[in-house]
N, C-alpha and C. Protein backbone atom coordinates (compact mmCIF):
# COMPACT_ATOMS: atom_id res chain seq x y z
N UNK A 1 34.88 94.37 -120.00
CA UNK A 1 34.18 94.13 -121.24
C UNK A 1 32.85 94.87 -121.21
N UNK A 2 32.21 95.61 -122.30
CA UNK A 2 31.47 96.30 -122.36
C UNK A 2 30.20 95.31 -123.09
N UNK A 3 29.06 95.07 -122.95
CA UNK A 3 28.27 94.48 -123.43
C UNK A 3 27.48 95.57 -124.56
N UNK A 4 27.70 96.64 -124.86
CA UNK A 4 26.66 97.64 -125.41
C UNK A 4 26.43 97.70 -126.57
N UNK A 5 27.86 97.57 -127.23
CA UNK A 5 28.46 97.47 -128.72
C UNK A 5 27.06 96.14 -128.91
N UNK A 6 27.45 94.89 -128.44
CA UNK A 6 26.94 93.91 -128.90
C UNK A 6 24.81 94.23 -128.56
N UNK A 7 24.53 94.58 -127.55
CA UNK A 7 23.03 94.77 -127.88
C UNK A 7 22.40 95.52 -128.44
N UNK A 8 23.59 96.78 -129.10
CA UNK A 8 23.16 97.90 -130.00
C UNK A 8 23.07 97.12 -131.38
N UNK A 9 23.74 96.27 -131.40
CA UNK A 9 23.66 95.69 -132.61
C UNK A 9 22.15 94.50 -132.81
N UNK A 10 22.46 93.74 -131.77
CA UNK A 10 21.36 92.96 -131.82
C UNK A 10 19.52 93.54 -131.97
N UNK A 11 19.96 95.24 -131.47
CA UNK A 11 18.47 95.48 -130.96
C UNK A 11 18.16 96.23 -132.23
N UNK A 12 19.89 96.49 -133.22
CA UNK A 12 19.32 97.39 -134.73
C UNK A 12 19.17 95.26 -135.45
N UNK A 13 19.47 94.80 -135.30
CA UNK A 13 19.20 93.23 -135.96
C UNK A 13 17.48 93.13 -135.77
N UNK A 14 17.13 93.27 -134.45
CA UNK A 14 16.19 93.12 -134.72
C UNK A 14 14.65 93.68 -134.76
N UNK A 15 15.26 95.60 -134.72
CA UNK A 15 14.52 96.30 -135.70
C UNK A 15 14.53 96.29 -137.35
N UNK A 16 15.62 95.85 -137.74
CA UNK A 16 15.68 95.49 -139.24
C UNK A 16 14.77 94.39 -139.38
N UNK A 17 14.42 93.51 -138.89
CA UNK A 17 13.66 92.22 -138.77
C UNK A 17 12.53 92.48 -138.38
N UNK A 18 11.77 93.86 -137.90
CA UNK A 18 10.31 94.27 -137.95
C UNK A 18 9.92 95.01 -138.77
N UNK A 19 11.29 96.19 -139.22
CA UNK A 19 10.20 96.14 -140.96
C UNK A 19 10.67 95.62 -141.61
N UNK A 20 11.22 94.27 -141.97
CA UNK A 20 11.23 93.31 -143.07
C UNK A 20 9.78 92.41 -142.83
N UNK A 21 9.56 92.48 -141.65
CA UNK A 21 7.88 91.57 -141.19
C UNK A 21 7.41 92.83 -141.56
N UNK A 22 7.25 94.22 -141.30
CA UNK A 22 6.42 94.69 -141.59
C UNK A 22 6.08 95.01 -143.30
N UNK A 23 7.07 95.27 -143.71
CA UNK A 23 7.27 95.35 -145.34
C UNK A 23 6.27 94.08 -145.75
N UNK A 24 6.98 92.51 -145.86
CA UNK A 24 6.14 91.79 -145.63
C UNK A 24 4.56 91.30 -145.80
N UNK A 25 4.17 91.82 -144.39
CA UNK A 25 2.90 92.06 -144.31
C UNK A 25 2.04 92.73 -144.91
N UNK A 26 2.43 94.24 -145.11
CA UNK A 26 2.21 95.40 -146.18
C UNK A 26 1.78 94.55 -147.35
N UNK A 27 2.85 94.28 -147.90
CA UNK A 27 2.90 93.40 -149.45
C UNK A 27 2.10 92.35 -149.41
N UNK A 28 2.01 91.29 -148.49
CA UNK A 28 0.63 90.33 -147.85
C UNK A 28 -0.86 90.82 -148.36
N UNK A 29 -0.81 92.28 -147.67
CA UNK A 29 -2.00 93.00 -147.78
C UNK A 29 -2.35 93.50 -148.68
N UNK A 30 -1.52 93.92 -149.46
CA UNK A 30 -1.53 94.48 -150.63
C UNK A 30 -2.08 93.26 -151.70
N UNK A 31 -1.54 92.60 -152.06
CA UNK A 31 -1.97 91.50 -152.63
C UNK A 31 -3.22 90.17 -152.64
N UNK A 32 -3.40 90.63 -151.34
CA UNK A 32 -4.94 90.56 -150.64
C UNK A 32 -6.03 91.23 -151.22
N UNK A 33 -5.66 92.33 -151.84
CA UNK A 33 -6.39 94.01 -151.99
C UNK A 33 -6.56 93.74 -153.38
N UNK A 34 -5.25 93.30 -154.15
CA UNK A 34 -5.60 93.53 -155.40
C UNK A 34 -5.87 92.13 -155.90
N UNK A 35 -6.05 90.89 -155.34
CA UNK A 35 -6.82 89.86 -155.54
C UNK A 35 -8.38 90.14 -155.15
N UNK A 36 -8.78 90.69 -154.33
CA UNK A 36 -10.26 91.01 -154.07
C UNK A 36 -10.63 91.98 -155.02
N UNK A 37 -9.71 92.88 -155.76
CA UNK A 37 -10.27 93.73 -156.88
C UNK A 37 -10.17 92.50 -158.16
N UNK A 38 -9.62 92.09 -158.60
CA UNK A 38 -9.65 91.26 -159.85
C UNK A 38 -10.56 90.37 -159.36
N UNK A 39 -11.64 89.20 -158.42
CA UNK A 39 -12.36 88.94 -158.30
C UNK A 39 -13.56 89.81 -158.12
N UNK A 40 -13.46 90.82 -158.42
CA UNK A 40 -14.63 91.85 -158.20
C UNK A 40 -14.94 92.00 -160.00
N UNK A 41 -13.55 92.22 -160.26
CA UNK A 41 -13.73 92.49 -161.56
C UNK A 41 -14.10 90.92 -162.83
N UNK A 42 -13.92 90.16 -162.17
CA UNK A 42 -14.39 88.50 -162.54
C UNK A 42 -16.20 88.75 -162.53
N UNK A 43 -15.71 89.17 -161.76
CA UNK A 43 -17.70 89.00 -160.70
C UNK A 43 -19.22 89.66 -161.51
N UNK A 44 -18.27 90.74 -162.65
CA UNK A 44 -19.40 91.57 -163.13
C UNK A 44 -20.63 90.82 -163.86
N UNK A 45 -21.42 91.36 -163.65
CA UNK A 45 -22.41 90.57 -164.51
C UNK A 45 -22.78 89.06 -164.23
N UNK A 46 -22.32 88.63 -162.65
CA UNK A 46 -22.87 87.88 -161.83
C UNK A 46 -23.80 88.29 -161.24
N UNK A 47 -24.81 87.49 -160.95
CA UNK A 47 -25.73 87.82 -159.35
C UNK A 47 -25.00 88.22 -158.26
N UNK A 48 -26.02 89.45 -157.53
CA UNK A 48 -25.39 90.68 -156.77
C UNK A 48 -25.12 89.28 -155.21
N UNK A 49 -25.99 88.12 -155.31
CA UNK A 49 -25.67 87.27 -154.54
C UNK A 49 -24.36 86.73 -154.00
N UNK A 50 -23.33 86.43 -155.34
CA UNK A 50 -22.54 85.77 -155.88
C UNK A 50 -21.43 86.88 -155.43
N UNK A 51 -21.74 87.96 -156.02
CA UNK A 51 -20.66 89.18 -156.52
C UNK A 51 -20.70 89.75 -155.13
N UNK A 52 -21.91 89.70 -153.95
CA UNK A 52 -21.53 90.04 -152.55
C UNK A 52 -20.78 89.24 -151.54
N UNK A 53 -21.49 87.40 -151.95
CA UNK A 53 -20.92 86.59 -150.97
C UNK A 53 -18.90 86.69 -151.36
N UNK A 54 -18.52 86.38 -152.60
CA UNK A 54 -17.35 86.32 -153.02
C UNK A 54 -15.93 87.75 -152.77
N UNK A 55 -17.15 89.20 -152.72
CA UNK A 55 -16.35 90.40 -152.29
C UNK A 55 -16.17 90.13 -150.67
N UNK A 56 -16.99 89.59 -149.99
CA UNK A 56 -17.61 89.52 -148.67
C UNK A 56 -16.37 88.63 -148.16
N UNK A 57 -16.38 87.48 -148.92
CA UNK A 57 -15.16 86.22 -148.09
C UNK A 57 -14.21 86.79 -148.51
N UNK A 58 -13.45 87.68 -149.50
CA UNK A 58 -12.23 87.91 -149.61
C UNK A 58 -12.05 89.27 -148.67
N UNK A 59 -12.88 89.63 -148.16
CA UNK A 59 -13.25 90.79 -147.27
C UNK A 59 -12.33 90.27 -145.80
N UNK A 60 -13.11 89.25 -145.69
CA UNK A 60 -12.91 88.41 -144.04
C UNK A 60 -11.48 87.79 -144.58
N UNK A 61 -11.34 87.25 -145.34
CA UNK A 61 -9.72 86.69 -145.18
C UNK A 61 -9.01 87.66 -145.00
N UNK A 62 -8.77 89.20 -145.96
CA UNK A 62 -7.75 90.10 -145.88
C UNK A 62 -7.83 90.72 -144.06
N UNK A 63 -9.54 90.69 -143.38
CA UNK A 63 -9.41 91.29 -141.98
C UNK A 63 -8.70 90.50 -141.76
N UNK A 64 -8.88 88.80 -141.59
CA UNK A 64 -8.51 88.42 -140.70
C UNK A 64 -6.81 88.06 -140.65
N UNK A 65 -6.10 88.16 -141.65
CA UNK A 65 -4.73 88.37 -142.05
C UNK A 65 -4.32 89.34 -141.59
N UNK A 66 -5.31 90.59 -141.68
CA UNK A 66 -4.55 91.65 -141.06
C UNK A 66 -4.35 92.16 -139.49
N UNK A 67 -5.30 91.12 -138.69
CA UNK A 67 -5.85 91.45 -137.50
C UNK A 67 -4.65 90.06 -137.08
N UNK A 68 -4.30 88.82 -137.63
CA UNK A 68 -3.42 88.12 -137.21
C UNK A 68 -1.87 88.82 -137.20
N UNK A 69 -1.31 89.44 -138.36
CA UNK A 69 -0.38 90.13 -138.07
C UNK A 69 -0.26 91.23 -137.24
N UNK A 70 -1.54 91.85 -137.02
CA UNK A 70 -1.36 93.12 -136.17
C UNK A 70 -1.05 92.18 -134.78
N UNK A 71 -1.73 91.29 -134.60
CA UNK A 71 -1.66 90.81 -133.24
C UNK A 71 -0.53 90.25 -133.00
N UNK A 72 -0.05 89.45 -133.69
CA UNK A 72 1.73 88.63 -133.63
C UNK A 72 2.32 89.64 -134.03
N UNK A 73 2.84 90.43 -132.74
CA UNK A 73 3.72 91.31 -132.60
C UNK A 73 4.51 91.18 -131.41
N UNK A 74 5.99 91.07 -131.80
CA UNK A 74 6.54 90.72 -130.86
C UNK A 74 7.27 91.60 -129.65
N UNK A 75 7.17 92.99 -129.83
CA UNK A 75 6.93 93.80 -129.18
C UNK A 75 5.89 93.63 -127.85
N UNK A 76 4.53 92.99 -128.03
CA UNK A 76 3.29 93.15 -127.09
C UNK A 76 3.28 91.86 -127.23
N UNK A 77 4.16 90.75 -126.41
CA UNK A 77 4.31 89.52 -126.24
C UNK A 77 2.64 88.78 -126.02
N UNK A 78 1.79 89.81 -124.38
CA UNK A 78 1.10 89.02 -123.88
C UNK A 78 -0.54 89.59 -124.78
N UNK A 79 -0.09 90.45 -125.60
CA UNK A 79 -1.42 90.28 -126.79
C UNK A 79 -1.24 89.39 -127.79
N UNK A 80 0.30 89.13 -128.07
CA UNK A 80 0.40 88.23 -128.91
C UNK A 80 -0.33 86.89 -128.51
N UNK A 81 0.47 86.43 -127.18
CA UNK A 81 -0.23 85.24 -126.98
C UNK A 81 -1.90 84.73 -126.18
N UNK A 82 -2.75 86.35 -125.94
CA UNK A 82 -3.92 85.91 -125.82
C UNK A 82 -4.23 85.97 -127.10
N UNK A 83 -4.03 86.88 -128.02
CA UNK A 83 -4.96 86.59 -129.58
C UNK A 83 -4.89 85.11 -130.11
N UNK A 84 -3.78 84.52 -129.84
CA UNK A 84 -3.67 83.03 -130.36
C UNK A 84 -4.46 82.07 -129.50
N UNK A 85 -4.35 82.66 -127.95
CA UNK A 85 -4.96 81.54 -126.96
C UNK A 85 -6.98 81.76 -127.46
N UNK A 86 -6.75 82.94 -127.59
CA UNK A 86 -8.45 83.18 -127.98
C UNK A 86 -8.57 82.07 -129.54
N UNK A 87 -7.86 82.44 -130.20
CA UNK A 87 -7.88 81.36 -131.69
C UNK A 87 -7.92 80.46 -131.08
N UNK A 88 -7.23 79.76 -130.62
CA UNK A 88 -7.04 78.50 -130.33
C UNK A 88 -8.08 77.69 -129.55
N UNK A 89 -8.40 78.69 -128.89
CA UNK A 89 -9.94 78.23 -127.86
C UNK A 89 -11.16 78.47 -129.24
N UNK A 90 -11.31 78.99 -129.78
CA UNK A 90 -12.42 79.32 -130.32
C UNK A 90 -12.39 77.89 -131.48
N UNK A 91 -11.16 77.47 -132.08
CA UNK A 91 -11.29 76.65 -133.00
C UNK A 91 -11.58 75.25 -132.52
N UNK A 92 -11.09 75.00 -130.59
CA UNK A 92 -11.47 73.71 -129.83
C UNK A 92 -13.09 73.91 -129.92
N UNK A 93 -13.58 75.18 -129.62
CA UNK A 93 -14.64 75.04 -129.52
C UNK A 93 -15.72 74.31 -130.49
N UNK A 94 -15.54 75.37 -131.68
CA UNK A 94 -15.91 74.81 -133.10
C UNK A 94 -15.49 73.80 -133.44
N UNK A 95 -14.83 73.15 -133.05
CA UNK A 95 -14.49 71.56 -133.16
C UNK A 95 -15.04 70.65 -132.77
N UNK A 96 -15.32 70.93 -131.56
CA UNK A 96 -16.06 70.27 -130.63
C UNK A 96 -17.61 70.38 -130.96
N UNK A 97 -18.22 71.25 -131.39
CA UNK A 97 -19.84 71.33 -131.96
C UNK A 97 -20.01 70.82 -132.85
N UNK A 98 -18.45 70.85 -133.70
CA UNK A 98 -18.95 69.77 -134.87
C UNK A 98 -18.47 68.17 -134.99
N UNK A 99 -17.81 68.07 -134.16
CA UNK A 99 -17.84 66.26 -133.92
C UNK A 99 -19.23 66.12 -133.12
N UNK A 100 -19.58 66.90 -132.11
CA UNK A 100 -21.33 66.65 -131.19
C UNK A 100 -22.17 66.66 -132.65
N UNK A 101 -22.16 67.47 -132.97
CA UNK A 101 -23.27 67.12 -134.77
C UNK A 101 -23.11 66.07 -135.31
N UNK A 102 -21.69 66.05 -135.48
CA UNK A 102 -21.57 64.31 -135.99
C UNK A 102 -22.01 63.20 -135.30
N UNK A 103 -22.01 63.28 -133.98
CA UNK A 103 -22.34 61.99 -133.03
C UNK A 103 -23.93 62.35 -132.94
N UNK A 104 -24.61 63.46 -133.14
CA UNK A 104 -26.02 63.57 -133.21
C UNK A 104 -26.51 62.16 -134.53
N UNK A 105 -25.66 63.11 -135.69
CA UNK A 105 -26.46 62.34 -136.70
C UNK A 105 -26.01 61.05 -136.83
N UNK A 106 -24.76 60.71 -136.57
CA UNK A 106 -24.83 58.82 -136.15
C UNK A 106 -25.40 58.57 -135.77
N UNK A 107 -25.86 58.75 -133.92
CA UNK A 107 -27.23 58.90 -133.17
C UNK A 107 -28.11 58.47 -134.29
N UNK A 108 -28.60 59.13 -134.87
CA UNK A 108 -29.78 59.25 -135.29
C UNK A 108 -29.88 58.00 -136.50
N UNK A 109 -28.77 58.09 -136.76
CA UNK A 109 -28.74 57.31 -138.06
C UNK A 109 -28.57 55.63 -137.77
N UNK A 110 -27.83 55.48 -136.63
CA UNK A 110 -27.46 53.99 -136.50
C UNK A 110 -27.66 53.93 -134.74
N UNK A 111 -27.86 52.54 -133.98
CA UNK A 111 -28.02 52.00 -132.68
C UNK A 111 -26.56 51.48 -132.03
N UNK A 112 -25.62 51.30 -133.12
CA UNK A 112 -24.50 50.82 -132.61
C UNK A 112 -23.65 52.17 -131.85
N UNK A 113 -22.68 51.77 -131.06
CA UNK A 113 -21.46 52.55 -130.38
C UNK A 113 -20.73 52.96 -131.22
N UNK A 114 -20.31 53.84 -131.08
CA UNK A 114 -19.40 53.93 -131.95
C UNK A 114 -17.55 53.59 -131.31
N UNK A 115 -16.55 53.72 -132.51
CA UNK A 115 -16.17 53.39 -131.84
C UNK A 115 -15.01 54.05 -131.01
N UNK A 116 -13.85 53.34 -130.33
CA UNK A 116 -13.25 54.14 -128.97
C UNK A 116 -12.56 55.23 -129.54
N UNK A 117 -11.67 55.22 -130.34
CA UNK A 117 -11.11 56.83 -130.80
C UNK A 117 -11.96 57.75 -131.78
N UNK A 118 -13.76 57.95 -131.44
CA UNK A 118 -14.68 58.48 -131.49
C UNK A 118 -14.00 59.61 -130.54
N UNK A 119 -14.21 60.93 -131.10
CA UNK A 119 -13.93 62.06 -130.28
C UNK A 119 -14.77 61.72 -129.23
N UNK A 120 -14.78 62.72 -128.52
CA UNK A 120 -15.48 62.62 -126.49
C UNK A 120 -16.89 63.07 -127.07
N UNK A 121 -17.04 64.54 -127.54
CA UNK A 121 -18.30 64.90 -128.14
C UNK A 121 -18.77 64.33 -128.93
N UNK A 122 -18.78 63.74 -129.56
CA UNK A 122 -19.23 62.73 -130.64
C UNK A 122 -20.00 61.73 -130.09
N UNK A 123 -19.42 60.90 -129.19
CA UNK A 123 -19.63 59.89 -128.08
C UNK A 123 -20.99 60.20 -127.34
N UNK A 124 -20.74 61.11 -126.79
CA UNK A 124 -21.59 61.74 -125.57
C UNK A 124 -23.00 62.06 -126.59
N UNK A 125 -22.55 62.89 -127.79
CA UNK A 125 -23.83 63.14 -128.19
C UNK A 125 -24.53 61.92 -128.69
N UNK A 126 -23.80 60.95 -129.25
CA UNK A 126 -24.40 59.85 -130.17
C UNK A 126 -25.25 59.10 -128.96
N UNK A 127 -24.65 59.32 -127.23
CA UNK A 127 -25.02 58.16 -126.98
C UNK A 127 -26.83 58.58 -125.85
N UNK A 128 -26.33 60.47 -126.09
CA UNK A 128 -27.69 60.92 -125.64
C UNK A 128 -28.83 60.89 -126.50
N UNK A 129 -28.35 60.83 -128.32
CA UNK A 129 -29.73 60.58 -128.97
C UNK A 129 -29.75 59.14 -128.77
N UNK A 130 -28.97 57.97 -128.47
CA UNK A 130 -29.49 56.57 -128.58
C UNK A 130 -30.64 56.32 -127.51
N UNK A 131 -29.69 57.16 -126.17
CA UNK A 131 -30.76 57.51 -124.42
C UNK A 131 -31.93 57.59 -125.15
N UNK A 132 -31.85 58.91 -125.72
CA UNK A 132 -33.73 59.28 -125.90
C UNK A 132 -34.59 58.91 -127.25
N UNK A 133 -33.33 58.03 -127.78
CA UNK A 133 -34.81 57.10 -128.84
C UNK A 133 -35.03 55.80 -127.82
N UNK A 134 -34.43 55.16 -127.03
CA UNK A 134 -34.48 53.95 -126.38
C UNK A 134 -36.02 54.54 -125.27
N UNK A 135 -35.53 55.43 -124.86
CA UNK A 135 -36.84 56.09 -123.92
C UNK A 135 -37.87 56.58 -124.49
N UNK A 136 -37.73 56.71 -125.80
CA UNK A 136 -38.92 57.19 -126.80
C UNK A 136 -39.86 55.78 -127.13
N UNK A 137 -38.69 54.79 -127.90
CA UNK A 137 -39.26 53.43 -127.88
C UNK A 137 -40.15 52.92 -126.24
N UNK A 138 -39.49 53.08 -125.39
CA UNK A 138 -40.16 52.02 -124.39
C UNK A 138 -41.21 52.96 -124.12
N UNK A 139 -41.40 54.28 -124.22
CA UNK A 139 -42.16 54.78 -123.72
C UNK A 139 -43.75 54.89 -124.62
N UNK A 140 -43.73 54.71 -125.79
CA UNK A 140 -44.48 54.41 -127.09
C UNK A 140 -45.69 53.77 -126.74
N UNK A 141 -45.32 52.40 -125.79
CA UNK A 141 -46.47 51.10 -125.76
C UNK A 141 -47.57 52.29 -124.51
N UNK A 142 -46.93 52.98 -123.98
CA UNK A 142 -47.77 53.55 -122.67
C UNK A 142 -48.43 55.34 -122.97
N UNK A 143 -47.45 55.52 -123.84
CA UNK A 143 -47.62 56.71 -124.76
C UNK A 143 -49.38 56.50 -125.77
N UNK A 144 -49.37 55.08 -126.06
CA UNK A 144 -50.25 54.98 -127.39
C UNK A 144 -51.60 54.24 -126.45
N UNK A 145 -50.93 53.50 -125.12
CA UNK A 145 -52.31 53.70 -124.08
C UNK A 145 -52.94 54.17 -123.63
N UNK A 146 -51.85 55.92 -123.23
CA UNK A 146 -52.99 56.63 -122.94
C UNK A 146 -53.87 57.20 -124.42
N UNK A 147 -53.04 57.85 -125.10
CA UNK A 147 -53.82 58.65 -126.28
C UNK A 147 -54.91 57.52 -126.60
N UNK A 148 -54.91 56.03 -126.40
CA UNK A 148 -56.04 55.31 -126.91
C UNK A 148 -56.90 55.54 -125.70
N UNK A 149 -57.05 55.28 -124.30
CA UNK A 149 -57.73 55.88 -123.72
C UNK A 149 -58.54 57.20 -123.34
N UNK A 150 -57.79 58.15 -123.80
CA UNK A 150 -57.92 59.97 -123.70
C UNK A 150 -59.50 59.96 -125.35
N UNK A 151 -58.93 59.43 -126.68
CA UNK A 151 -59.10 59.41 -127.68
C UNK A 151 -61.49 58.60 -127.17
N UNK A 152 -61.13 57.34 -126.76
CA UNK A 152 -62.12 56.40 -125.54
C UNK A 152 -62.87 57.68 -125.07
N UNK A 153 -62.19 58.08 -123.99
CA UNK A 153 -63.16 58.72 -123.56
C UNK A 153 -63.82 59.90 -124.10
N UNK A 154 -63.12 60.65 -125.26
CA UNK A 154 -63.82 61.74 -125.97
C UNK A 154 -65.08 60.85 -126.59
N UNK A 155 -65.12 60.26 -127.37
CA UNK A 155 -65.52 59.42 -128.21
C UNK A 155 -67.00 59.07 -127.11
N UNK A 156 -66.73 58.52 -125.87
CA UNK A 156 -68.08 58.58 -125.25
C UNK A 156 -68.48 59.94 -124.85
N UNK A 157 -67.54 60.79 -124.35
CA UNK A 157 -68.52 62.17 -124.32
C UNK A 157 -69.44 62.74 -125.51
N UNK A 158 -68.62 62.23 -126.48
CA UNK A 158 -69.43 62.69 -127.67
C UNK A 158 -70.83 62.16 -127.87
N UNK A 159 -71.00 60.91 -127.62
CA UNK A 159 -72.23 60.31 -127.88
C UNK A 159 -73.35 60.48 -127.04
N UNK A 160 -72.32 60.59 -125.44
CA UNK A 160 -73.20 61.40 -124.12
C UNK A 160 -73.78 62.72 -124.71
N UNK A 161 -73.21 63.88 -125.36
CA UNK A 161 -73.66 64.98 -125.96
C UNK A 161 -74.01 65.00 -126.96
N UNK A 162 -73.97 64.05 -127.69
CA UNK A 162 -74.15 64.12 -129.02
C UNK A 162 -75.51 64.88 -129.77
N UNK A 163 -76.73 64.36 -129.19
CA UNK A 163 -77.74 65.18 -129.80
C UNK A 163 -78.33 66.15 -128.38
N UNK A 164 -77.98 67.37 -128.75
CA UNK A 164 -78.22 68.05 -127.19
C UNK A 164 -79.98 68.65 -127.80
N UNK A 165 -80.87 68.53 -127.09
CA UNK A 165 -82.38 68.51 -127.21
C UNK A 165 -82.83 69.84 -127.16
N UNK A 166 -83.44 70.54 -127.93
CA UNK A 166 -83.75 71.99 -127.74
C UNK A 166 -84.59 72.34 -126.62
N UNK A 167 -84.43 73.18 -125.53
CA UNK A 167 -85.23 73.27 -124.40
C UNK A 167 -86.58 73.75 -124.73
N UNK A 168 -88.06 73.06 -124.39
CA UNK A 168 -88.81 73.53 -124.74
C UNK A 168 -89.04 74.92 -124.21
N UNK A 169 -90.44 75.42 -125.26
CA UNK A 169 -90.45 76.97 -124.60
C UNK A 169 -91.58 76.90 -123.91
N UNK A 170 -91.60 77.60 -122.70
CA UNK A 170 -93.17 77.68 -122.20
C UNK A 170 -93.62 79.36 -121.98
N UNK A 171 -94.26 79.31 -122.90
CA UNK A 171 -95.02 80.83 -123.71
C UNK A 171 -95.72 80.96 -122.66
N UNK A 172 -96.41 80.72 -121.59
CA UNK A 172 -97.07 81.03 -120.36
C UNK A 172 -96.34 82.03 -119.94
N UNK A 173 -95.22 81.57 -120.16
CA UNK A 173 -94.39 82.66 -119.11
C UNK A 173 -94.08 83.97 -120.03
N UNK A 174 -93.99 84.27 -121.37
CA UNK A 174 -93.69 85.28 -121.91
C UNK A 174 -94.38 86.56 -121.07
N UNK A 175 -93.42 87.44 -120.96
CA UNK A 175 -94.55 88.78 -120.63
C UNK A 175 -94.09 90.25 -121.22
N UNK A 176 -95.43 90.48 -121.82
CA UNK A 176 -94.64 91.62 -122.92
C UNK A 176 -94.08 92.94 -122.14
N UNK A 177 -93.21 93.24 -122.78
CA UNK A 177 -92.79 94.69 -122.40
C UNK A 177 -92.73 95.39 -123.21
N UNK A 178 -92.81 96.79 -122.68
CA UNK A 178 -92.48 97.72 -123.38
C UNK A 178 -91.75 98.93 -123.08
N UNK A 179 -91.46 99.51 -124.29
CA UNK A 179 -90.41 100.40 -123.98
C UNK A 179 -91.15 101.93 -123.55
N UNK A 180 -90.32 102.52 -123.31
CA UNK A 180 -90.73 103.89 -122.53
C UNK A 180 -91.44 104.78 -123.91
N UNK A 181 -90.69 104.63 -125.22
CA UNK A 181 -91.64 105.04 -126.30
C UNK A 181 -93.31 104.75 -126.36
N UNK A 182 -93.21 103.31 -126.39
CA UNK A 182 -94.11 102.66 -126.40
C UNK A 182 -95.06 102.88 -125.22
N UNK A 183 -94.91 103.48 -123.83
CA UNK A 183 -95.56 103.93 -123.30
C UNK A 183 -96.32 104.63 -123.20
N UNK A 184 -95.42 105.88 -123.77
CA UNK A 184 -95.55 107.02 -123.59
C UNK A 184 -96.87 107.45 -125.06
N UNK A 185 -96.81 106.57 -126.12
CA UNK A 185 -97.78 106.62 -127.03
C UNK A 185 -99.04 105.80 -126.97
N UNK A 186 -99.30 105.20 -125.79
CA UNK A 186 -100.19 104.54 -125.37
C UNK A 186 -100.86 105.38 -124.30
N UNK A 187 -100.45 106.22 -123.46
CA UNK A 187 -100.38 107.16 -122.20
C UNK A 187 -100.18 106.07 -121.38
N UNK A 188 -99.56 104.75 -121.39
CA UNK A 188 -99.79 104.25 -119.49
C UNK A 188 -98.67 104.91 -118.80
């Protein structure tokens, strides 16, 4: 039995099946292209604000559509699957900064725990701003002792200096000089 017949077929199956993805995609893009022109053409006579941010995001969706299909290619298996492992890490990441924001501003906002199926970052952050208002509080009563002491003792230096006395002059001691002009038109 010859196996050849059958993987000649499978391997034209599934080059027919990369440009039908590629066709596809094309047409994806294409339609990408001419939705960012008819919002351009929406846009006229908007603020160049408006008419940049709106060309700008339909800008980044069509890259990033096109940079996802270039990459899911099944040809280049192990680019395929770092471009996704990189997505995939990058969106834990950004996930994670924004549940810690969220547990900041609970933190900030309330004293209670939150509660157990509270993401991990969330947790951790809520429970480092509770740490450092609790250490802010206790630290306050000793905080406002010294500045009342520091505040004390300016307050007597001031009065110690307060009127500083002009040194008298003793004109005995003045002794005139003169300059080499002044000499020299005198003859000494």
């Amino acid at each position: 039995m010859n196996s050849y017949p059958e993987t000649d077929a499978s391997l034209q199956d599934a080059q027919n099946q990369l440009k039908k993805a590629k066709r596809i995609t094309e047409e994806a893009l294409d339609a990408l292209d001419r939705a960012g022109h008819k919002a351009s053409s929406r846009l006229k006579g908007a603020p160049d604000a408006l008419s940049n941010g709106a060309t700008q995001a339909v800008s980044t969706i069509t890259d990033t559509v096109g940079t996802t299909f270039k990459y899911s290619n099944p040809k280049h298996p192990f680019k395929s699957i770092g471009y996704w492992a990189m997505g995939i890490g990058l969106y834990v990441i950004a996930l994670t900064a924004f549940n810690a924001c969220q547990g900041v501003v609970s933190g900030v906002a309330s004293d209670k725990p939150l509660p157990s199926n509270a993401p991990t970052a969330a947790k951790a952050s809520h429970a480092t701003v509770r740490g450092v208002k609790l250490v802010t509080q206790l630290g306050t009563p000793l905080v406002e002792e010294f500045d009342n002491g520091y505040r004390f003792q300016l307050v007597q230096q001031q009065q110690q200096f307060a009127q500083p006395q002009p040194i008298p002059l003793d004109r005995t001691r003045n002794i005139a000089v003169q300059t080499n002009l002044q000499r020299y038109q005198t003859g000494n």
